[in-house]
Each structure stands twice: as structure tokens, then as C-alpha cells.
N, C-alpha and C. Protein backbone atom coordinates (compact mmCIF):
# COMPACT_ATOMS: atom_id res chain seq x y z
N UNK A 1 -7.19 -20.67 -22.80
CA UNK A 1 -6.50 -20.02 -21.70
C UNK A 1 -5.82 -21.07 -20.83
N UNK A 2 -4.80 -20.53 -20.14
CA UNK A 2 -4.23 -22.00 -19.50
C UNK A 2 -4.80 -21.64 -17.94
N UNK A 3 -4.17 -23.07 -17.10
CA UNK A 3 -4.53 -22.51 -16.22
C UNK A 3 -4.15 -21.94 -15.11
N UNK A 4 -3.11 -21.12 -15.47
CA UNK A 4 -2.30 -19.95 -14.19
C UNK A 4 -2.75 -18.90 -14.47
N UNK A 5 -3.35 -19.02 -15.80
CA UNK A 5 -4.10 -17.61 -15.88
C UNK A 5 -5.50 -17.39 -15.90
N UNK A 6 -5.95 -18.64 -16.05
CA UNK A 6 -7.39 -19.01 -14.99
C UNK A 6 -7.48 -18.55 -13.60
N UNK A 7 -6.69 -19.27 -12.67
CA UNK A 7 -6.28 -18.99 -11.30
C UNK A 7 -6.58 -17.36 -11.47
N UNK A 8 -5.23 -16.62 -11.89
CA UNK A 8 -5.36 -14.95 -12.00
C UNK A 8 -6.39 -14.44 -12.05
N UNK A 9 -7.18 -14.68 -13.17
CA UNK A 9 -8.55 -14.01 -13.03
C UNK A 9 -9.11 -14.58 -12.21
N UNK A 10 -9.32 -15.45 -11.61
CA UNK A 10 -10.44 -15.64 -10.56
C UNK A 10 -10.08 -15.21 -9.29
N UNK A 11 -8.86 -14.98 -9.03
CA UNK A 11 -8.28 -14.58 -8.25
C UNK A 11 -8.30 -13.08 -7.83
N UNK A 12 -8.38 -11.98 -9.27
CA UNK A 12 -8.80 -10.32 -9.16
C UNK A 12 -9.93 -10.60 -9.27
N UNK A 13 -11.11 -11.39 -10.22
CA UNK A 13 -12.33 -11.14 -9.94
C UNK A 13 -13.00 -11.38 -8.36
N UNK A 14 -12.15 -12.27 -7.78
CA UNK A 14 -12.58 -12.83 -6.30
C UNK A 14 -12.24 -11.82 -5.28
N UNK A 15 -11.55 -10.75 -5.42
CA UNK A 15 -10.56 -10.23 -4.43
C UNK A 15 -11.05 -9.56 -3.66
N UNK A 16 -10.98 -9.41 -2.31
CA UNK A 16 -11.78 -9.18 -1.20
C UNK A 16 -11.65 -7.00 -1.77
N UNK A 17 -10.33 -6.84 -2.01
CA UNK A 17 -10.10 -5.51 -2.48
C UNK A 17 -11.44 -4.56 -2.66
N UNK A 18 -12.61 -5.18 -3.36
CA UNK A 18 -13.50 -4.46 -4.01
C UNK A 18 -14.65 -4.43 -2.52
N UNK A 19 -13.85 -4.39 -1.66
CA UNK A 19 -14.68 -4.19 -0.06
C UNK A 19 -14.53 -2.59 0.18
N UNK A 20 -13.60 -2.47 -0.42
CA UNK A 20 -13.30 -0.85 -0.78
C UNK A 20 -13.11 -0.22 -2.05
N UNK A 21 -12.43 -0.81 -2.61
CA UNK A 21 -12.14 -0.11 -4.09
C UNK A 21 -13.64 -0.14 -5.22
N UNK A 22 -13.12 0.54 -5.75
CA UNK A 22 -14.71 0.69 -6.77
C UNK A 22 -13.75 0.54 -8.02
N UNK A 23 -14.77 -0.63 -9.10
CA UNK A 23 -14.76 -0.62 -10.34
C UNK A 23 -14.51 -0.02 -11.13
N UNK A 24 -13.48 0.48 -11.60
CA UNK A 24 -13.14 1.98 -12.23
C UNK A 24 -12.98 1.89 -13.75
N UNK A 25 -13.62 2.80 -14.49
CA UNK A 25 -13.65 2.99 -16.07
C UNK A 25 -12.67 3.04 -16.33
N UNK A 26 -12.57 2.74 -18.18
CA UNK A 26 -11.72 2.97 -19.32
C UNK A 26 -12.09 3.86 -20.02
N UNK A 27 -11.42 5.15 -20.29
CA UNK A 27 -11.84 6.23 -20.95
C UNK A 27 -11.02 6.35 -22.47
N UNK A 28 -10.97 6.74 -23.22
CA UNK A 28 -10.28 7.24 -24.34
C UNK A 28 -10.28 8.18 -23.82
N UNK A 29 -8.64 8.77 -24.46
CA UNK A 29 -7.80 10.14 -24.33
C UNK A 29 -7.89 10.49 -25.47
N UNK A 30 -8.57 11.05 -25.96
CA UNK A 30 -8.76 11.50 -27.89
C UNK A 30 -7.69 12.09 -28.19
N UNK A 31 -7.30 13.53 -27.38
CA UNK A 31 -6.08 14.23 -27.25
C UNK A 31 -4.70 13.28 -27.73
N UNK A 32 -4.32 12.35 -26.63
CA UNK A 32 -3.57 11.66 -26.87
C UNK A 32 -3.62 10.58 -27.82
N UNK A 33 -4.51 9.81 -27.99
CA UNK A 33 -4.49 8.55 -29.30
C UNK A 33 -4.61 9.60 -30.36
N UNK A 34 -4.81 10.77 -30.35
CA UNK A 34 -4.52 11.27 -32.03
C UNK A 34 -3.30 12.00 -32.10
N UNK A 35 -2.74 12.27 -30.93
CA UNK A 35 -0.94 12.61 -30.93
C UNK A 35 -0.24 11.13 -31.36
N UNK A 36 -0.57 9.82 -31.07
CA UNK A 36 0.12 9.05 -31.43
C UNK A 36 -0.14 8.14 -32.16
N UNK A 37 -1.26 8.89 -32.74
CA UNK A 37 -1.89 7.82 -33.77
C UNK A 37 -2.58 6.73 -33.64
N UNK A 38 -2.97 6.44 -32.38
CA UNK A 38 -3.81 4.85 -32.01
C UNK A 38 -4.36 5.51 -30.49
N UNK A 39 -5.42 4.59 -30.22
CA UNK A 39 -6.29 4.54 -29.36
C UNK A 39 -5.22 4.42 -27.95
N UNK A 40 -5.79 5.29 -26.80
CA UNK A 40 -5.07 5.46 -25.66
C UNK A 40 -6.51 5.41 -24.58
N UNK A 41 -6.26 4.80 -24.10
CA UNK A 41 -7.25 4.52 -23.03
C UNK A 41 -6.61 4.46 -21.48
N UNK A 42 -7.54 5.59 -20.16
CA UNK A 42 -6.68 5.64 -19.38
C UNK A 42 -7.99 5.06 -18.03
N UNK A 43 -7.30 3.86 -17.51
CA UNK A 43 -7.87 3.56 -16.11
C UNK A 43 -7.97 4.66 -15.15
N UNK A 44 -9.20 4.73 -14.97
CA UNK A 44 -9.63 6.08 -13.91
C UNK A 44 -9.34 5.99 -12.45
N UNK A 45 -7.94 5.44 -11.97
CA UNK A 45 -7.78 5.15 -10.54
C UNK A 45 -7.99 6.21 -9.89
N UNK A 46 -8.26 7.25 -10.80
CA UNK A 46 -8.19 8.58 -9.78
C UNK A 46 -9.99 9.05 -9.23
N UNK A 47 -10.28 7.76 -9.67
CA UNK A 47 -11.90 7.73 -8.91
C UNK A 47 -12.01 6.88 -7.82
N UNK A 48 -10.57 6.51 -7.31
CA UNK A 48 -10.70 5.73 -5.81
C UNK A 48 -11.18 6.45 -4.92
N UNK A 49 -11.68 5.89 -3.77
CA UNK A 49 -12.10 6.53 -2.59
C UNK A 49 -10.73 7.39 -1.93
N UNK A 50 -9.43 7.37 -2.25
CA UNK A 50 -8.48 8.13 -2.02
C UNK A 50 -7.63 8.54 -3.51
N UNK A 51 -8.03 8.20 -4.47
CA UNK A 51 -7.91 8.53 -5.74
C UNK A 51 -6.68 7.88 -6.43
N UNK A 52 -6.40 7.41 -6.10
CA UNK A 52 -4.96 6.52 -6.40
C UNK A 52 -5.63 4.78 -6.25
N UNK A 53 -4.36 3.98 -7.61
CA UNK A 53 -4.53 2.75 -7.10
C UNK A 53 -3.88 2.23 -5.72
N UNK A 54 -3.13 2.71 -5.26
CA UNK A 54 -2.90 2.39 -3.93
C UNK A 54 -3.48 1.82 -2.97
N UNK A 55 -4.70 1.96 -2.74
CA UNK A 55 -5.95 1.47 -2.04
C UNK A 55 -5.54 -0.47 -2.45
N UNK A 56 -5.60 -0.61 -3.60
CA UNK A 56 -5.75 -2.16 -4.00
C UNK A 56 -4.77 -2.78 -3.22
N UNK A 57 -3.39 -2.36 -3.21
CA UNK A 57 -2.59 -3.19 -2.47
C UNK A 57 -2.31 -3.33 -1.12
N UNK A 58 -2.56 -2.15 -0.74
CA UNK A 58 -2.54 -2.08 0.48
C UNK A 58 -3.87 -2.78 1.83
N UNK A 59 -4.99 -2.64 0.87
CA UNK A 59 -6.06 -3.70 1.40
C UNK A 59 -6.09 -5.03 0.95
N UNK A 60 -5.53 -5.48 -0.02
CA UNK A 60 -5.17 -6.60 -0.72
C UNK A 60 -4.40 -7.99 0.78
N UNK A 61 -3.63 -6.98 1.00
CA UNK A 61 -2.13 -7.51 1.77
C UNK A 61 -3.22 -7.10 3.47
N UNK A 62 -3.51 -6.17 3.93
CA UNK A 62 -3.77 -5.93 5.18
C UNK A 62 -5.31 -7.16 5.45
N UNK A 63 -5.66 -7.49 4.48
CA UNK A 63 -7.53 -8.17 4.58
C UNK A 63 -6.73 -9.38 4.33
N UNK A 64 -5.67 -9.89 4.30
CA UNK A 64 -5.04 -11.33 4.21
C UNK A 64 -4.34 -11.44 5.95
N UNK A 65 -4.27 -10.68 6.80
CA UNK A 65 -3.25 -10.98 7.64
C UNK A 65 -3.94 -11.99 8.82
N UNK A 66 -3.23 -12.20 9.19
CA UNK A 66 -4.10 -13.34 10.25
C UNK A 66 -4.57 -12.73 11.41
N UNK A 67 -5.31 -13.51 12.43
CA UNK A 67 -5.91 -12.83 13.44
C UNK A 67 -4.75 -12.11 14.58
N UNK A 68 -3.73 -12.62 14.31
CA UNK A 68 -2.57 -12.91 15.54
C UNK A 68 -2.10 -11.30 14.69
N UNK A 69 -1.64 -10.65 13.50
CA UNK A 69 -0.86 -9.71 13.15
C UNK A 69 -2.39 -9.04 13.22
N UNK A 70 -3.52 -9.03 12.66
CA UNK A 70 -4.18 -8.04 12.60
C UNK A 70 -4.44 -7.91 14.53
N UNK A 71 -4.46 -8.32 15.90
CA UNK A 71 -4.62 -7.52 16.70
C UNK A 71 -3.08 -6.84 17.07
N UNK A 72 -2.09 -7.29 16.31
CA UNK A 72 -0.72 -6.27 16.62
C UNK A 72 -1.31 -5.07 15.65
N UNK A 73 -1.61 -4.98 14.69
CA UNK A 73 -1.87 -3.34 14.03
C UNK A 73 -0.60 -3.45 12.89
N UNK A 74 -0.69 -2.47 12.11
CA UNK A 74 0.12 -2.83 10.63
C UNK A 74 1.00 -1.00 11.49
N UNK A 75 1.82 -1.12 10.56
CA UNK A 75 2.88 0.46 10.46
C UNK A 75 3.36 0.37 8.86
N UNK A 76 2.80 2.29 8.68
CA UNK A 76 3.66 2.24 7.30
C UNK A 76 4.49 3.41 7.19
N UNK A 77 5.56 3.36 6.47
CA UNK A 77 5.92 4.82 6.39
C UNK A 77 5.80 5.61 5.15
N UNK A 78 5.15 6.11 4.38
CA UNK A 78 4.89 6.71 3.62
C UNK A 78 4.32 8.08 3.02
N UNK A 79 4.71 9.21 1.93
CA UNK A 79 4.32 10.51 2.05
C UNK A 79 3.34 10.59 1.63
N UNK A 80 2.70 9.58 1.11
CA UNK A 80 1.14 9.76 0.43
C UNK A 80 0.00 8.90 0.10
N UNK A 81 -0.21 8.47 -1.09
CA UNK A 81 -1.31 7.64 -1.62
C UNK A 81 -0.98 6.33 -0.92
N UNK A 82 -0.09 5.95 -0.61
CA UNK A 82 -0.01 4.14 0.18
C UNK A 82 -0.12 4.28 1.34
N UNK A 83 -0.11 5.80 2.35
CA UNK A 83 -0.54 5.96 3.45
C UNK A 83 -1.76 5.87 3.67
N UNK A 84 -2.06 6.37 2.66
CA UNK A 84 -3.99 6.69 2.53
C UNK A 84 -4.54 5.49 2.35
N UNK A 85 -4.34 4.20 1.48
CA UNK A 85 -4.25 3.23 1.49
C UNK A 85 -4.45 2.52 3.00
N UNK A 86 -3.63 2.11 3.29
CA UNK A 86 -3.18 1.71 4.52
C UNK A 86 -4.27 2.12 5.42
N UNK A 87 -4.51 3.66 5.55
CA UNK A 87 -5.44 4.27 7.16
C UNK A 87 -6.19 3.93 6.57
N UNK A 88 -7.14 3.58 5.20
CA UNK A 88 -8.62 3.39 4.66
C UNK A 88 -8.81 1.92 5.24
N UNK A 89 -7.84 0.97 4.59
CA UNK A 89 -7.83 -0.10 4.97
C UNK A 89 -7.72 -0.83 6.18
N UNK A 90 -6.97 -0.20 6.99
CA UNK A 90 -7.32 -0.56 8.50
C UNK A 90 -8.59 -0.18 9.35
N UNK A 91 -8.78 1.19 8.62
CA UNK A 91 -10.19 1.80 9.41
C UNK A 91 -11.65 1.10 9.44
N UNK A 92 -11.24 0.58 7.68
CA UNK A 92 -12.37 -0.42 7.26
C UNK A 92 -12.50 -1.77 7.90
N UNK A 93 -11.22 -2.48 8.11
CA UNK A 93 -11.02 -3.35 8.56
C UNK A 93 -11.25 -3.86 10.40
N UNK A 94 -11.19 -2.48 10.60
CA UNK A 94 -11.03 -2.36 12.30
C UNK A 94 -9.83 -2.50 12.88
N UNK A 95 -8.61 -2.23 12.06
CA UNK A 95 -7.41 -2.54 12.68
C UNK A 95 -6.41 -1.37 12.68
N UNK A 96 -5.76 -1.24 14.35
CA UNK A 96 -5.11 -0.48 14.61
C UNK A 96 -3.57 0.00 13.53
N UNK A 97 -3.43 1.43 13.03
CA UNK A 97 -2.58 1.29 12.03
C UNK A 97 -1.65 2.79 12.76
N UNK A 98 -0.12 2.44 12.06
CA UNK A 98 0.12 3.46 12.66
C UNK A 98 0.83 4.07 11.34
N UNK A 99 0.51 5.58 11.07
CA UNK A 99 0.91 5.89 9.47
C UNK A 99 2.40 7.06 10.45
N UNK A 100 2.98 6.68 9.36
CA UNK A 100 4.31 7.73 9.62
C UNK A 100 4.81 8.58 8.60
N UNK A 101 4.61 9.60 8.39
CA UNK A 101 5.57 11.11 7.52
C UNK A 101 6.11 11.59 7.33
N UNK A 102 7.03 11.90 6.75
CA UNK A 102 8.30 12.78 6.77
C UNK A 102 7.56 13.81 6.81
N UNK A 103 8.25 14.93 7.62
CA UNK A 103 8.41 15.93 8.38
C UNK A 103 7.86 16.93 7.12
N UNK A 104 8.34 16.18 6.04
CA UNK A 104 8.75 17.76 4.84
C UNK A 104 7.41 16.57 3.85
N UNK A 105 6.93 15.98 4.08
CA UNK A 105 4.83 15.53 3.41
C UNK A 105 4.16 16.85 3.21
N UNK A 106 3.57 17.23 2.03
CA UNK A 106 2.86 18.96 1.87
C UNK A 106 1.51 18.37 2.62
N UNK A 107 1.20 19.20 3.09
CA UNK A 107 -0.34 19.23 4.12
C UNK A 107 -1.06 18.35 3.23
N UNK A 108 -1.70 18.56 1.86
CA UNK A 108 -2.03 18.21 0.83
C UNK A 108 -1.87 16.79 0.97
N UNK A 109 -0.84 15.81 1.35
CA UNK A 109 -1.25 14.66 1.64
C UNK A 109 -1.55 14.09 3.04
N UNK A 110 -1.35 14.96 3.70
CA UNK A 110 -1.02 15.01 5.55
C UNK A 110 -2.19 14.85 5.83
N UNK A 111 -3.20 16.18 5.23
CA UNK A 111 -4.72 16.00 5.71
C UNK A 111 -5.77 15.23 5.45
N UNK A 112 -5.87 14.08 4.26
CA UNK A 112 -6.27 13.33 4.15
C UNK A 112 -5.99 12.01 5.02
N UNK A 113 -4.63 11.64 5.26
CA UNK A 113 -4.32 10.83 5.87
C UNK A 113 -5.37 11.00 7.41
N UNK A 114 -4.68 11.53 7.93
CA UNK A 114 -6.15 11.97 9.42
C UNK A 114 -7.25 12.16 9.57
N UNK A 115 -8.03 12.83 8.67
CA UNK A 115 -9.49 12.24 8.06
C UNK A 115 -9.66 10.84 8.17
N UNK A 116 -9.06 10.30 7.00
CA UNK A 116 -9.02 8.95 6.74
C UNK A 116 -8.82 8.03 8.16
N UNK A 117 -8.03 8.16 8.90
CA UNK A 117 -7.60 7.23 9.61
C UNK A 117 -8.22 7.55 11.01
N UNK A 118 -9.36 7.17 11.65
CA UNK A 118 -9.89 7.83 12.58
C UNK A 118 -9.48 6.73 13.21
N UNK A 119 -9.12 6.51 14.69
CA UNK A 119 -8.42 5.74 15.10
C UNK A 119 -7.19 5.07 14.83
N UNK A 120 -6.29 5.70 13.89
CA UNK A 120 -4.81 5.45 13.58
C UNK A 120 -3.87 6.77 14.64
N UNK A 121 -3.17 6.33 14.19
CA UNK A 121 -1.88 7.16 14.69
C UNK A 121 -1.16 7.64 13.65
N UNK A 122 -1.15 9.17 13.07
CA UNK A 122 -0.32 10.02 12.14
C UNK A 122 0.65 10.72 13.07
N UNK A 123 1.74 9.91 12.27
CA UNK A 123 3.09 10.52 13.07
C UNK A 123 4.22 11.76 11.92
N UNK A 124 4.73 12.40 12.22
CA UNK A 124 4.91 12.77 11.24
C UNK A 124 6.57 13.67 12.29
N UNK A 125 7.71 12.56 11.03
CA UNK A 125 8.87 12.75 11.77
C UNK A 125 9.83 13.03 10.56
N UNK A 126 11.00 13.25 11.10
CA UNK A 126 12.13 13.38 9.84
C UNK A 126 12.82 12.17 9.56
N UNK A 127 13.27 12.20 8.58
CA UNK A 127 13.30 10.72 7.83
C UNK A 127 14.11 10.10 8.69
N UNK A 128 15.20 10.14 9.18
CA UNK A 128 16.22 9.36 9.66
C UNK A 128 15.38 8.77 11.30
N UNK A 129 14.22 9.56 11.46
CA UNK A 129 13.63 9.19 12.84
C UNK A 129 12.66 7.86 12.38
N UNK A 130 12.44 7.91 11.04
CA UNK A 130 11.03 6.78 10.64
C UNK A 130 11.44 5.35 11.19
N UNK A 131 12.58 5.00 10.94
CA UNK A 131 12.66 4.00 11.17
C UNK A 131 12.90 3.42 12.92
N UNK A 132 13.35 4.41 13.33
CA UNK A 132 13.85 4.40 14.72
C UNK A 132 12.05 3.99 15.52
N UNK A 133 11.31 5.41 14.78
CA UNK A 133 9.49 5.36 15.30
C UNK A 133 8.85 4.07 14.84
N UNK A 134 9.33 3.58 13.96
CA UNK A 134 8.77 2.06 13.52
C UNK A 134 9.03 0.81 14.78
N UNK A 135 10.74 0.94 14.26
CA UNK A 135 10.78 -0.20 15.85
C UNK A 135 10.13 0.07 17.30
N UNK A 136 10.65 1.32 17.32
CA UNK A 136 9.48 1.77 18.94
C UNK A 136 7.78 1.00 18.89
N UNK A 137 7.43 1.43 17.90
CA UNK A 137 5.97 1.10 17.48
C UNK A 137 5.41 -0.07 17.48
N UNK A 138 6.39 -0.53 17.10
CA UNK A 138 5.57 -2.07 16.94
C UNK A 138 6.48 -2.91 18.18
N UNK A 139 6.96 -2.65 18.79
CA UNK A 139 7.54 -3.68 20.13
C UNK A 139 6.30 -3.89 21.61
């Protein structure tokens, strides 16, 4: 193995990520590897604590920020799984987050987000306002 890809793995095996995310199986799809003739195996991200891989990057990037951005608070704008992301990861973290929605988000991802984010801010505006509520937000 060389070693940038030494680094890599030690780098996902090291990753603070699994402060939240859970270890998730490899399943065979029998269904599918015998529609295409070979073995199909599907990563179970949908056993995250918000069911999506989303969670990984978004705590990945927020558990790296320094002391100076984590007491400013993170802002994201997003209709779903990277929102959820984001409010898990700040909530866990202790850091103020502010999640933003388009107006037209189905409840279905709306209500998790606010659960999730107990001490965030769910804003939920029409698109051409997100960005306008971003700069407000973070000044």
C-alpha cells in the first residue's frame, strides 16, 4: 500500500465522525445481484441516527472548526438530510446552528430538523430570501 493511502485509512479509521455516526453494515441485495448477475452489496446509511450519510460530512467539517468559528455558530441552507446533519452535529457539539428551508421543504423533512436541533434556529423562507437570511445571520 503506498503511503497516501495509508494516511486515508488512518485518517476514516481516526475520524472524530464516529462521535455520532454508527458503523453501518454491508448487506447483499439478492434481488438485485441476480438481476445483474454478480453480487450487489448495499451500505446501510439508512441506519444513521438521521438515516442518511449526510451526518459524516457535515460533522466531519463542523468538529474541525476552530474555537473562534465554533462560538460564531455554523448556517446551512438546505431541504433535508444535510440539514439534519448539521442540527445533529451542532447539538452534539454544543454549537449554535442556524438551519434554513425553503418555504416549499414537505413537513417530512421540516420535522425532524426541530426535533433534532434543540437549540438551533429553523428558519424556513422562500428561496430567493435564503440567502438574503444567511447574510443577516451571521453578521
Amino acid at each position: 500500500m503506498s503511503l497516501a493511502f495509508d494516511k486515508i485509512l488512518r485518517d476514516i479509521l481516526t475520524s472524530r465522525v464516529y462521535e455520532v455516526a454508527r458503523e453501518t453494515p454491508l448487506d447483499v441485495a439478492p434481488r438485485l445481484s441476480k438481476r445483474v448477475s454478480n453480487t450487489v452489496w448495499l451500505k446501510r446509511e439508512d441506519q444513521q441516527p438521521i438515516s442518511s450519510f449526510k451526518i459524516r460530512g457535515a460533522y466531519n467539517r463542523i468538529a474541525r472548526l476552530s474555537q473562534a468559528e465554533r462560538a460564531a455558530g455554523v448556517i446551512t441552507a438546505s431541504a433535508g438530510n444535510h440539514a439534519q446533519g448539521v442540527a445533529l452535529s451542532a447539538k452534539h457539539l454544543g454549537i449554535r446552528a442556524i438551519i434554513v428551508m425553503p418555504k416549499t421543504t414537505p413537513d417530512i423533512d421540516v420535522q425532524p430538523n426541530v426535533l433534532v436541533a434543540a437549540g438551533t434556529v429553523a428558519a424556513s423562507v422562500c428561496c430567493a430570501a435564503l440567502f438574503a437570511f444567511a447574510w443577516w445571520a451571521t453578521r
